[in-house]
N, C-alpha and C. Protein backbone atom coordinates (compact mmCIF):
# COMPACT_ATOMS: atom_id res chain seq x y z
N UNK A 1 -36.97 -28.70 35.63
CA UNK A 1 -37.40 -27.98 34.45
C UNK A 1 -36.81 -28.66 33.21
N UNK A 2 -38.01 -28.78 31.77
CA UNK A 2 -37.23 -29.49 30.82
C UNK A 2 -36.20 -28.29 30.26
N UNK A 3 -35.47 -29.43 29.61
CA UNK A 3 -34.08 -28.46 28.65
C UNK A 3 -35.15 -27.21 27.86
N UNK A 4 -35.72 -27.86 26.81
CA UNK A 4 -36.95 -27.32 25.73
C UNK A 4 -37.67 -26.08 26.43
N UNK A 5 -38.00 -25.68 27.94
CA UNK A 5 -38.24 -24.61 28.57
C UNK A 5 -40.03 -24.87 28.43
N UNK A 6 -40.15 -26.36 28.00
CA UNK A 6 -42.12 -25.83 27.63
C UNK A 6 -43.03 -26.28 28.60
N UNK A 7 -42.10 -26.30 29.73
CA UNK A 7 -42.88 -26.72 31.21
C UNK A 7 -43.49 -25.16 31.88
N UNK A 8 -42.89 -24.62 31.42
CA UNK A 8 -43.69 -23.07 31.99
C UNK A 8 -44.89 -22.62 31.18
N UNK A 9 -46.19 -22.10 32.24
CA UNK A 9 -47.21 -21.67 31.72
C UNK A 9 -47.31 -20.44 31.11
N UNK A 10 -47.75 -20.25 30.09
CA UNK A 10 -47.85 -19.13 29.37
C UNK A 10 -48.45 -18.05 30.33
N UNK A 11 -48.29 -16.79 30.41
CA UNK A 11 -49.50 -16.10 30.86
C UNK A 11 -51.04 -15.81 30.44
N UNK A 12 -51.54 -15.93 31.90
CA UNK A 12 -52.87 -15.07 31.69
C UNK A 12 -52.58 -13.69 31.86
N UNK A 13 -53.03 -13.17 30.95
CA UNK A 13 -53.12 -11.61 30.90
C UNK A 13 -54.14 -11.16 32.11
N UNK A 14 -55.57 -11.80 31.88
CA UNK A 14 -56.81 -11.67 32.35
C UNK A 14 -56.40 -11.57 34.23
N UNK A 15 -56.20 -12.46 34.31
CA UNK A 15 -55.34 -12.66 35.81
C UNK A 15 -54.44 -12.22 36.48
N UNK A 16 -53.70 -11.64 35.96
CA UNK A 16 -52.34 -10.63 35.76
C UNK A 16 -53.43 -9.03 35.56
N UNK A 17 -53.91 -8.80 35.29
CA UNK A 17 -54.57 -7.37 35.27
C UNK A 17 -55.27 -7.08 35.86
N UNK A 18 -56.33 -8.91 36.49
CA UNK A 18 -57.20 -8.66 37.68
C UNK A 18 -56.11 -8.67 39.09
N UNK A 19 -55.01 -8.95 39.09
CA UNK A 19 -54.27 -9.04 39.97
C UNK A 19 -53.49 -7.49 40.55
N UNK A 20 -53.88 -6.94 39.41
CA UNK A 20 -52.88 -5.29 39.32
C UNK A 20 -54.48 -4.56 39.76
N UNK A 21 -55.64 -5.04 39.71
CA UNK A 21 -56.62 -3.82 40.15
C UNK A 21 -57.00 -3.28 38.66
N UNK A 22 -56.18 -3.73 37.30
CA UNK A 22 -57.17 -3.06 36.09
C UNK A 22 -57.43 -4.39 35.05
N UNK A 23 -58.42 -3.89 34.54
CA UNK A 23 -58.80 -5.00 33.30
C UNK A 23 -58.01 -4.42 32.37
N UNK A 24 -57.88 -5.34 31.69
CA UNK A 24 -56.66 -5.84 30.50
C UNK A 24 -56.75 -4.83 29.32
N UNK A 25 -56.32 -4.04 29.10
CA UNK A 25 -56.53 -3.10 28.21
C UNK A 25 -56.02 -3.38 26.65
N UNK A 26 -57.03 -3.60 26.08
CA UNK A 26 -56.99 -3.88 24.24
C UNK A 26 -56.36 -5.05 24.24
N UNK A 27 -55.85 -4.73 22.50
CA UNK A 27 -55.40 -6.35 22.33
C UNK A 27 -54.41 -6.89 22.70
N UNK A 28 -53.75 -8.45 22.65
CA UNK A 28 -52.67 -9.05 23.05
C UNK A 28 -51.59 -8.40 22.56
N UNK A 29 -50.16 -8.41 23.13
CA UNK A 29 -49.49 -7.65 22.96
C UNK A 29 -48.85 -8.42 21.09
N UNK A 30 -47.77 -7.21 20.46
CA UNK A 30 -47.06 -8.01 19.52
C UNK A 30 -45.65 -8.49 19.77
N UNK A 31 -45.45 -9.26 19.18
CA UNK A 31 -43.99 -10.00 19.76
C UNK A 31 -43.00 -10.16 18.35
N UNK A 32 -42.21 -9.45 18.86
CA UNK A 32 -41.08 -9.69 17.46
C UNK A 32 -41.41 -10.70 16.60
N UNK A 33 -41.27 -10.57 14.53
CA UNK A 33 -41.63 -11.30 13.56
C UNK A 33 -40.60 -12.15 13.78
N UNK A 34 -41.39 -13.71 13.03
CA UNK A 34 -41.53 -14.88 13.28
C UNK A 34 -41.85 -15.69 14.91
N UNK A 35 -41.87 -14.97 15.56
CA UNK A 35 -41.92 -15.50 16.97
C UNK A 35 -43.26 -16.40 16.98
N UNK A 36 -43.08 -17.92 18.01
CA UNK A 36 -44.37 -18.93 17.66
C UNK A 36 -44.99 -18.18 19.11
N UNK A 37 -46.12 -17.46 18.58
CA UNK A 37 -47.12 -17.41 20.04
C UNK A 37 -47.36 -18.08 20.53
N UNK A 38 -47.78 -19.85 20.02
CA UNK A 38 -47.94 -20.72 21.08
C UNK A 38 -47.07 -21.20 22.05
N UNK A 39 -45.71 -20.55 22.04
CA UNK A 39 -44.94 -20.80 22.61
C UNK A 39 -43.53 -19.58 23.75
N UNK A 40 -44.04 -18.18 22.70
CA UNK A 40 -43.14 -17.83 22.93
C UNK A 40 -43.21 -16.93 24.82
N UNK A 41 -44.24 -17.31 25.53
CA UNK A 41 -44.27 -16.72 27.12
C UNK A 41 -43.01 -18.17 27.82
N UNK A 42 -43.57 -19.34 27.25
CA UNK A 42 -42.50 -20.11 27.67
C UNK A 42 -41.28 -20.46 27.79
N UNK A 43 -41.02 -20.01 26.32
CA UNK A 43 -39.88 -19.99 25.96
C UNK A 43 -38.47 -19.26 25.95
N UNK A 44 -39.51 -17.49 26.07
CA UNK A 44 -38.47 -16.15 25.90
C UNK A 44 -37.94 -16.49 27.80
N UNK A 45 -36.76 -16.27 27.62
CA UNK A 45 -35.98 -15.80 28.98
C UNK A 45 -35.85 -14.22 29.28
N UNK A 46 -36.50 -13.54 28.29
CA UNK A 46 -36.22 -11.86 28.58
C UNK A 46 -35.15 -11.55 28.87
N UNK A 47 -34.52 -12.09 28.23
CA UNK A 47 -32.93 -11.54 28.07
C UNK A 47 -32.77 -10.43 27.56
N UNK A 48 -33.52 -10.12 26.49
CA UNK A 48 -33.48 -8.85 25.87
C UNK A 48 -32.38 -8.54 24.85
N UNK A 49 -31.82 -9.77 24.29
CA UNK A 49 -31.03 -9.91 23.00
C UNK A 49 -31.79 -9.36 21.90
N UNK A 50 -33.00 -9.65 21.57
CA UNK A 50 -33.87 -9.19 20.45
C UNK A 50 -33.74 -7.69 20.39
N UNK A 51 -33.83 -7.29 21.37
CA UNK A 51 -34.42 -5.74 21.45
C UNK A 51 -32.76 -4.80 21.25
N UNK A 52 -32.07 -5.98 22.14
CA UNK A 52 -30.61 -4.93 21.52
C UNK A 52 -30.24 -5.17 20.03
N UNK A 53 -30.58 -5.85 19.42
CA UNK A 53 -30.40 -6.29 17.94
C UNK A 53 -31.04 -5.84 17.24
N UNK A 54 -32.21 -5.30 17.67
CA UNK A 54 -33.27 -4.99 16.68
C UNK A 54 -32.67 -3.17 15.73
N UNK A 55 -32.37 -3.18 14.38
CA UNK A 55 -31.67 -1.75 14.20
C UNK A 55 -32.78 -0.70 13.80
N UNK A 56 -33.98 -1.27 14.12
CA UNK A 56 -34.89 -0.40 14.19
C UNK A 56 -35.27 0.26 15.33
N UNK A 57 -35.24 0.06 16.61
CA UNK A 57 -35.30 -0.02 18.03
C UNK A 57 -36.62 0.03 17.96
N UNK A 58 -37.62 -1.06 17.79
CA UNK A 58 -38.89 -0.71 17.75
C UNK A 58 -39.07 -2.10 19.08
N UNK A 59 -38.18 -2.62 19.53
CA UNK A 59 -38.91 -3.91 20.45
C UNK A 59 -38.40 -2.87 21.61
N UNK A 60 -39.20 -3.05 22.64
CA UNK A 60 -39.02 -2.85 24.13
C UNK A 60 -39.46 -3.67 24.89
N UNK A 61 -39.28 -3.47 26.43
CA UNK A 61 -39.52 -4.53 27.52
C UNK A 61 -41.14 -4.22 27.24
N UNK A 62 -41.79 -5.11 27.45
CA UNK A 62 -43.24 -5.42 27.79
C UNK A 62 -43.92 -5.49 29.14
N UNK A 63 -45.10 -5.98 29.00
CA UNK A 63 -45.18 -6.48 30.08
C UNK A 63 -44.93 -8.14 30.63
N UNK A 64 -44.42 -8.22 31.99
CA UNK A 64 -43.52 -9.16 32.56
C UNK A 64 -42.24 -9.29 31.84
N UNK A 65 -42.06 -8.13 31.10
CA UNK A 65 -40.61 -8.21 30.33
C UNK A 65 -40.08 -8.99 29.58
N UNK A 66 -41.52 -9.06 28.32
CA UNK A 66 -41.05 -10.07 27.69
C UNK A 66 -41.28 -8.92 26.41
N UNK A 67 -40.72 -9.04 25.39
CA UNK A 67 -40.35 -8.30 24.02
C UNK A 67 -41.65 -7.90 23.42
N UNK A 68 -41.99 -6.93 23.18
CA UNK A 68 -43.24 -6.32 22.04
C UNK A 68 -42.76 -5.53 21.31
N UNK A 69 -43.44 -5.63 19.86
CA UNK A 69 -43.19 -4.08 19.47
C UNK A 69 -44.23 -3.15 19.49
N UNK A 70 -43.29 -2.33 19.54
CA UNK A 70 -44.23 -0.75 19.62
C UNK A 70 -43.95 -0.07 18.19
N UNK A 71 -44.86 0.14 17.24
CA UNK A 71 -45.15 0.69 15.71
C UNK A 71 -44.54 2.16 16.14
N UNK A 72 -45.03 2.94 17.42
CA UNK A 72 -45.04 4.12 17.13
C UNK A 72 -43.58 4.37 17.16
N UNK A 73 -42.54 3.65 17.38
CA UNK A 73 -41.27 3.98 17.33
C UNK A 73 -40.80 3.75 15.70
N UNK A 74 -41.80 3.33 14.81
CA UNK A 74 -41.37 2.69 13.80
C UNK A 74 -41.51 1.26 13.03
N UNK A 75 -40.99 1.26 12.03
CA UNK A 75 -41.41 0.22 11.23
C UNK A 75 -40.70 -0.79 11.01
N UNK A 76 -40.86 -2.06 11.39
CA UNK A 76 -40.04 -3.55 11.30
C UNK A 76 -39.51 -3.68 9.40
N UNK A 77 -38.53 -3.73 9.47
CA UNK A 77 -37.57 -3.96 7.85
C UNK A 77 -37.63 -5.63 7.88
N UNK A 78 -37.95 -6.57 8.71
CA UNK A 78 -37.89 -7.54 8.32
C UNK A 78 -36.32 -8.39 8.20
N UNK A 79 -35.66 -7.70 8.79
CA UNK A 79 -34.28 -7.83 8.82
C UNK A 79 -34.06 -9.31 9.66
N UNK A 80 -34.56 -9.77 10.09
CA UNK A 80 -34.75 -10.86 11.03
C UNK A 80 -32.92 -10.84 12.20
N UNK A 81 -32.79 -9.52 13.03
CA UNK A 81 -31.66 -9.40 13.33
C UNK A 81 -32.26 -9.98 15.16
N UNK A 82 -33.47 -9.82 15.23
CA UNK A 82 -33.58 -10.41 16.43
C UNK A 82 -34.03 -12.10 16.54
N UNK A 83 -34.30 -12.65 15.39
CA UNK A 83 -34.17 -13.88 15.39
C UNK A 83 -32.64 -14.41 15.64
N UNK A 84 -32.13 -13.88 15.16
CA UNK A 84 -30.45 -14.64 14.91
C UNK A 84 -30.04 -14.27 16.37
N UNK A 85 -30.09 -13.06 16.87
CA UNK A 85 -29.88 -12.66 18.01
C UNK A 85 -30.53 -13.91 19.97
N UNK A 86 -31.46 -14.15 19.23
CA UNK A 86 -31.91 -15.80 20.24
C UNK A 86 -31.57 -16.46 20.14
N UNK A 87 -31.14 -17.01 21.47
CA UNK A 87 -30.84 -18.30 21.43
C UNK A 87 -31.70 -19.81 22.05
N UNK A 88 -32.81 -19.04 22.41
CA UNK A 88 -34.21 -19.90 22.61
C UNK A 88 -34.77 -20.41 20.98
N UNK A 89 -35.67 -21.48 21.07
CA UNK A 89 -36.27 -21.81 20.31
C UNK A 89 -37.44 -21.42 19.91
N UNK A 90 -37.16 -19.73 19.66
CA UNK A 90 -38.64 -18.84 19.81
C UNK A 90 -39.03 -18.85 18.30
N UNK A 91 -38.17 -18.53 17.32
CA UNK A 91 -38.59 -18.15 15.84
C UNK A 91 -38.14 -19.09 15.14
N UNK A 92 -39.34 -18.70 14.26
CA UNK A 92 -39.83 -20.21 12.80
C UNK A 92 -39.15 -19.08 11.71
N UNK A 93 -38.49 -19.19 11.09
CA UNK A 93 -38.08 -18.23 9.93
C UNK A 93 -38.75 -18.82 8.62
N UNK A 94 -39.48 -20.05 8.64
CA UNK A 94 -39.75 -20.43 7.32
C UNK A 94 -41.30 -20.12 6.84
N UNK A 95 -41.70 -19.27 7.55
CA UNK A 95 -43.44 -19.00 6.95
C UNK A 95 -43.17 -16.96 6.70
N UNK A 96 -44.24 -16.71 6.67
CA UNK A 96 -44.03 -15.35 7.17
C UNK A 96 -43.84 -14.60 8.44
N UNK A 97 -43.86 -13.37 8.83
CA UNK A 97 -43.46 -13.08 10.31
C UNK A 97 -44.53 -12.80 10.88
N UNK A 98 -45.52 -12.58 10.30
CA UNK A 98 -46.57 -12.60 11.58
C UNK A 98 -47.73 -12.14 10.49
N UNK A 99 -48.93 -12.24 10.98
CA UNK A 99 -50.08 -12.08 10.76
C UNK A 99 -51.01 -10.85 11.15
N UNK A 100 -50.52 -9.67 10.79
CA UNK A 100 -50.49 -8.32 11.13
C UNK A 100 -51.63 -7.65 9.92
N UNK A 101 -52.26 -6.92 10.10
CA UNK A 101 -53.05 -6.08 9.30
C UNK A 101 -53.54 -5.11 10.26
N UNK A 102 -53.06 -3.90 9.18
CA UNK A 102 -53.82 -2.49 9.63
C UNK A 102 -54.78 -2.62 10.02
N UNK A 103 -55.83 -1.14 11.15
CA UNK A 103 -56.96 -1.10 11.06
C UNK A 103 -56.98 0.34 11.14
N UNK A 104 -58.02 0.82 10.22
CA UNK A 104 -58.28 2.16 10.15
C UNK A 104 -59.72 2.99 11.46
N UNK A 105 -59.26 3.85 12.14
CA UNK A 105 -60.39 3.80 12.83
C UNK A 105 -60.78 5.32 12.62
N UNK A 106 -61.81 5.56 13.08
CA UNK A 106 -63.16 6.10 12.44
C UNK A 106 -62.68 8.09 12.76
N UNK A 107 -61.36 8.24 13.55
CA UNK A 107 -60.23 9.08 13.71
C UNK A 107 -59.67 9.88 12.67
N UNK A 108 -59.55 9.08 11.61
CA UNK A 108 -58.89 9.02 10.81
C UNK A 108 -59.40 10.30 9.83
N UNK A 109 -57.62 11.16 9.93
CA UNK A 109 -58.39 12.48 9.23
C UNK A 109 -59.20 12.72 8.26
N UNK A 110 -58.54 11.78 6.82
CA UNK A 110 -59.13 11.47 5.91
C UNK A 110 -60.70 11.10 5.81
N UNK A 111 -61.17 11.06 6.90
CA UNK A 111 -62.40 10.13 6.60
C UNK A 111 -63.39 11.75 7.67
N UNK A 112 -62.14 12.16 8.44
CA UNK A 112 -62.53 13.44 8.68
C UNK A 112 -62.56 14.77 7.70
N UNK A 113 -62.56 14.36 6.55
CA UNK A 113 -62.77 15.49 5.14
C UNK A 113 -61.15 16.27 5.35
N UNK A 114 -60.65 15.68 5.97
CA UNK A 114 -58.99 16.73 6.12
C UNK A 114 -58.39 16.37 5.18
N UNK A 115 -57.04 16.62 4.28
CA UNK A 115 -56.79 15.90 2.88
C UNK A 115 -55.41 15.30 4.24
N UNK A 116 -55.04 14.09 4.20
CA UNK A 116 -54.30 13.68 4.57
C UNK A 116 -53.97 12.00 3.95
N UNK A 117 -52.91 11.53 3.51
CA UNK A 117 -52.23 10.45 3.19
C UNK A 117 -50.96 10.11 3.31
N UNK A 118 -50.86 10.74 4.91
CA UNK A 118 -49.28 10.05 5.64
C UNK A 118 -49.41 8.37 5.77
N UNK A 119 -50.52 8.09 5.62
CA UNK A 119 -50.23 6.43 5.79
C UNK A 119 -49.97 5.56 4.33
N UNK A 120 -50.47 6.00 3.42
CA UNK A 120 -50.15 5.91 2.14
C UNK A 120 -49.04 6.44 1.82
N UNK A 121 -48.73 7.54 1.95
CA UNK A 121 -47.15 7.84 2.07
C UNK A 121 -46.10 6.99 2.22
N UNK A 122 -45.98 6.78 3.43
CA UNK A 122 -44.77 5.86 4.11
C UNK A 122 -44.89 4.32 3.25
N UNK A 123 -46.01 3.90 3.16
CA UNK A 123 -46.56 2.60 3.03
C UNK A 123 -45.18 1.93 1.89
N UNK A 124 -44.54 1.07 2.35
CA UNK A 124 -43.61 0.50 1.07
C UNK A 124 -44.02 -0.19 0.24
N UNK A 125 -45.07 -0.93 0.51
CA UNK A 125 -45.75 -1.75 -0.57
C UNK A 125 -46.64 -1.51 -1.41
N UNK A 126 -47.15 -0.49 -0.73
CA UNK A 126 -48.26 0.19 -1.41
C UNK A 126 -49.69 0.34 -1.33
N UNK A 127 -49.50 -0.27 -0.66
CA UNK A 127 -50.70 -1.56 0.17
C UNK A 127 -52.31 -0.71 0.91
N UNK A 128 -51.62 0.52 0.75
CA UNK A 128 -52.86 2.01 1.47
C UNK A 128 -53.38 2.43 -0.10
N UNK A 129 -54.19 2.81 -0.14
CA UNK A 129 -55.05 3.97 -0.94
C UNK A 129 -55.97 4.25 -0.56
N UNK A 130 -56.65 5.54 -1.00
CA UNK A 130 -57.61 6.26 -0.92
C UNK A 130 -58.98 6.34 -1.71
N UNK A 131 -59.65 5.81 -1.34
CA UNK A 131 -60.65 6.01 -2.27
C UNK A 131 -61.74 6.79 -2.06
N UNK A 132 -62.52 7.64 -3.03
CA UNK A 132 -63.08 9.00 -2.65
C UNK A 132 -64.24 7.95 -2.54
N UNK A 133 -64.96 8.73 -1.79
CA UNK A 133 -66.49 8.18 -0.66
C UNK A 133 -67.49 9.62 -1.33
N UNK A 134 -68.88 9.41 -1.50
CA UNK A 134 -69.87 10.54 -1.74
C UNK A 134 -69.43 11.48 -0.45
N UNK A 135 -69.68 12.54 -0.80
CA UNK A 135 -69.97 13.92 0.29
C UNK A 135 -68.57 14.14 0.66
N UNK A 136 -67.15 13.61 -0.36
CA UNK A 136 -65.62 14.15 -0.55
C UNK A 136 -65.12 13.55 0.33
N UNK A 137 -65.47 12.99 1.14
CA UNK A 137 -64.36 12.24 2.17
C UNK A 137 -63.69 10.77 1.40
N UNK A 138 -62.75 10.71 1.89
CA UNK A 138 -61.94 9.54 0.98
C UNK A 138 -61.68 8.73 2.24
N UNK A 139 -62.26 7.59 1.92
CA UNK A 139 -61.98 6.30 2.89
C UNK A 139 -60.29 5.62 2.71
N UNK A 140 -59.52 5.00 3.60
CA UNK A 140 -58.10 4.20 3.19
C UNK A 140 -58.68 2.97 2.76
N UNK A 141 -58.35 2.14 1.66
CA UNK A 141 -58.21 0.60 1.58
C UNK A 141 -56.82 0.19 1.67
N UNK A 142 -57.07 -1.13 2.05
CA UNK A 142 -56.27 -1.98 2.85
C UNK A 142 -56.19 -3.14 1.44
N UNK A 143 -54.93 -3.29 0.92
CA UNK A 143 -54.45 -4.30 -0.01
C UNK A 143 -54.22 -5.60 0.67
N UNK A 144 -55.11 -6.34 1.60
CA UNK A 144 -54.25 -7.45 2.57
C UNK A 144 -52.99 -8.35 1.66
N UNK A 145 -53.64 -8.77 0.28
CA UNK A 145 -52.49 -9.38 -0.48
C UNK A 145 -50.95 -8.70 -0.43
N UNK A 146 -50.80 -7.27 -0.41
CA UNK A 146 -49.51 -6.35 -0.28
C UNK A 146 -49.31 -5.92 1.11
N UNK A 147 -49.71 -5.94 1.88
CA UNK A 147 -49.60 -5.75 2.97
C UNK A 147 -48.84 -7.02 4.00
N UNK A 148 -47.21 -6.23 4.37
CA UNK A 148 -46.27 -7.27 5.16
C UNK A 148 -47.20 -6.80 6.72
N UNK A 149 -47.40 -6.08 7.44
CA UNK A 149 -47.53 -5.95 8.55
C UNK A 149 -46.37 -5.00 8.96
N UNK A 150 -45.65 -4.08 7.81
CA UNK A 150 -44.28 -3.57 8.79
C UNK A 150 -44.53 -2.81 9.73
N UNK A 151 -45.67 -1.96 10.11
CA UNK A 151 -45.93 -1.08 10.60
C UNK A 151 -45.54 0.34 10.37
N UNK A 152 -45.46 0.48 9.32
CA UNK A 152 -44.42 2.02 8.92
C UNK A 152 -46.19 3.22 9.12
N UNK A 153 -47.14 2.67 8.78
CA UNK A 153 -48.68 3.22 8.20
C UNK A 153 -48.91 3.70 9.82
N UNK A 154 -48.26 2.95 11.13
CA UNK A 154 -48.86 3.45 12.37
C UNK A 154 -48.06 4.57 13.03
N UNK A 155 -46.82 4.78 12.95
CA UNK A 155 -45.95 5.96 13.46
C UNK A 155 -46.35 7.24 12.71
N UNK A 156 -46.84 6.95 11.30
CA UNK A 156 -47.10 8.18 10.67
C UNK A 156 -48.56 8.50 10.73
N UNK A 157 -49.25 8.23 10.87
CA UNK A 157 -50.88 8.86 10.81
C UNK A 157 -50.11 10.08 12.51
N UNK A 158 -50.67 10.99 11.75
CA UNK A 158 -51.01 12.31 12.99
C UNK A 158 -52.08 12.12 14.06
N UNK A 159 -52.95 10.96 13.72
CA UNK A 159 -54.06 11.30 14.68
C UNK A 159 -53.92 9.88 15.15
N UNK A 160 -53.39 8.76 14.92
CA UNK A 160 -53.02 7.97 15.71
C UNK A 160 -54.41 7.23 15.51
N UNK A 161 -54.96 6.83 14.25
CA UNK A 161 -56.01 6.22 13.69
C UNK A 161 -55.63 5.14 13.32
N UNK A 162 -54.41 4.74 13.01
CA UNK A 162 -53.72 3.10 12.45
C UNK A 162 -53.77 2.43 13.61
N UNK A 163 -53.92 0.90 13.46
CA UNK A 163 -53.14 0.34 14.06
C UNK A 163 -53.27 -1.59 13.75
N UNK A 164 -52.34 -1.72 14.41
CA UNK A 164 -51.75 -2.93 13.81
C UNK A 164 -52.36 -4.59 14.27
N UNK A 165 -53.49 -5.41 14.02
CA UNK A 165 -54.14 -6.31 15.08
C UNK A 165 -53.62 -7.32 14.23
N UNK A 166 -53.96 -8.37 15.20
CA UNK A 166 -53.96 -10.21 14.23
C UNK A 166 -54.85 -10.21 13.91
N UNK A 167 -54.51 -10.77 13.15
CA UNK A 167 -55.12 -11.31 11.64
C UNK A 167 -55.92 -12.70 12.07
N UNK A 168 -57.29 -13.32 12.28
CA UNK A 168 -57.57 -14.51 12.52
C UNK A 168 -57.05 -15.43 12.38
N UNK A 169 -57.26 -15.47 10.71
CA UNK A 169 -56.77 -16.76 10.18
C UNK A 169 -55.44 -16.89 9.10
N UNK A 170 -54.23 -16.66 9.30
CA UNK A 170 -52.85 -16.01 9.26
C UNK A 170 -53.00 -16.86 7.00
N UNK A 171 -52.37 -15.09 6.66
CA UNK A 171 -52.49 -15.55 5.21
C UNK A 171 -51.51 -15.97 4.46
N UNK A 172 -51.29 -16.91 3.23
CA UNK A 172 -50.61 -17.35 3.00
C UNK A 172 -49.70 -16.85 1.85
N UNK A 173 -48.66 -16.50 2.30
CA UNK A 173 -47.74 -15.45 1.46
C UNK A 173 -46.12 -16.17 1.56
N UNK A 174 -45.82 -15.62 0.67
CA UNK A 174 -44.41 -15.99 0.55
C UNK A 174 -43.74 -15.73 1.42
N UNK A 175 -42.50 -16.57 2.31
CA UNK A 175 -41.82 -16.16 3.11
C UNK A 175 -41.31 -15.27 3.07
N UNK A 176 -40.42 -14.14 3.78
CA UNK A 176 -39.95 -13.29 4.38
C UNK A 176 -38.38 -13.94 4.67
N UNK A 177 -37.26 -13.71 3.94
CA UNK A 177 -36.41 -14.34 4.47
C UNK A 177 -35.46 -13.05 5.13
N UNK A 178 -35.29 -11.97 4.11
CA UNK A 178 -34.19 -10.86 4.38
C UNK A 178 -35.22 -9.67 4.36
N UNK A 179 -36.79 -9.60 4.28
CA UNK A 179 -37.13 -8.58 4.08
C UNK A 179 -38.13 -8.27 2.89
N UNK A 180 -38.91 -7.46 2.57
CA UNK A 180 -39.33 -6.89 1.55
C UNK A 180 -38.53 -6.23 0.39
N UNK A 181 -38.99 -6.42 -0.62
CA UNK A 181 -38.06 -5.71 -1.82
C UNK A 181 -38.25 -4.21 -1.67
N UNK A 182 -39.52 -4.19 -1.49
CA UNK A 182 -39.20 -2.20 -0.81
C UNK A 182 -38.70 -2.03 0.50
N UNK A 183 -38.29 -2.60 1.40
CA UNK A 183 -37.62 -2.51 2.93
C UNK A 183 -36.02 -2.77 2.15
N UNK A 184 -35.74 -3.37 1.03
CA UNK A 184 -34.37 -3.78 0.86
C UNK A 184 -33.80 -2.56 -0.16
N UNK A 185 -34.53 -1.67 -0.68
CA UNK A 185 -34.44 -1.05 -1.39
C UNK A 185 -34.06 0.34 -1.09
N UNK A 186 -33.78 0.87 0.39
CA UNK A 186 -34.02 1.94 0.96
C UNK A 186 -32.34 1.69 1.44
């Protein structure tokens, strides 16, 4: 095996779920900010340093026990405490942490005439609003320019209408070194 660890094959999910008897349910998992996806099934040892570091406790074991986060526990501060915490060559600290954007789905009280703006609420950047739609229902917009990906918008919706996908084609924003000025501000 090389030192570098990039002799191991990434997983198939697809194969791994036809192997368990179920198809692969939704999207690819998320993996702690800055982590290189093209690399990181090879690379993580599932040690599980990230997840004890993390002071949000939002990473848990995954599947094959490799690190995801889960939003509904909460929202990533950007603290980068599970980067420092590896000692693999998993995280790039010099771009942003990941390529994350909300998605609002069709659940969503607001859009169900209910007055609700827990996701605008929480939102640190600001990055949610409401905009009124004919026949009183108010649709959420999505600021992608203000929008870090922290996930704070998915623990709080009541009906569990947020949620957090990749982004295609990853946008180009200022790094992330210690955090957001509203994550640093709290």
């Amino acid at each position: 095996m090389a030192e570098d660890g990039l002799d191991r094959e990434p997983i198939d999910r697809g194969r791994r779920s036809l192997l368990r008897g179920r198809p692969a349910a939704g999207p690819p998992p998320i993996h702690p900010p800055w982590s290189r996806p093209d690399y990181f099934t090879a690379l993580c040892t599932r040690c599980g340093a990230c997840a004890e570091a993390c002071p949000e406790t939002i990473l848990r074991s995954g599947d094959g026990g490799y690190p995801e986060v889960d939003f509904a526990r909460g929202e990533c501060s950007f603290c980068g405490a599970c980067a420092e915490a590896c000692t693999e060559p998993i995280f790039d600290r010099r771009g942003a942490p990941w390529a994350l954007r909300p998605a609002i789905a069709p659940s969503c009280l607001a859009a169900q005439r209910v007055v609700c703006r827990s996701c605008q609420d929480v939102c640190p950047e600001g990055a949610i609003r409401f905009q009124p739609a004919p026949g009183g229902a108010a649709h959420a917009r999505i600021d992608d320019a203000a929008c870090t990906g922290c996930g704070a918008c998915v623990a709080a919706c009541p009906s569990g209408a947020v949620t957090l996908t990749h982004q295609s084609a990853p946008q180009k924003t200022a790094p992330h070194k210690t955090g957001s000025p509203a994550h640093a501000a709290r």
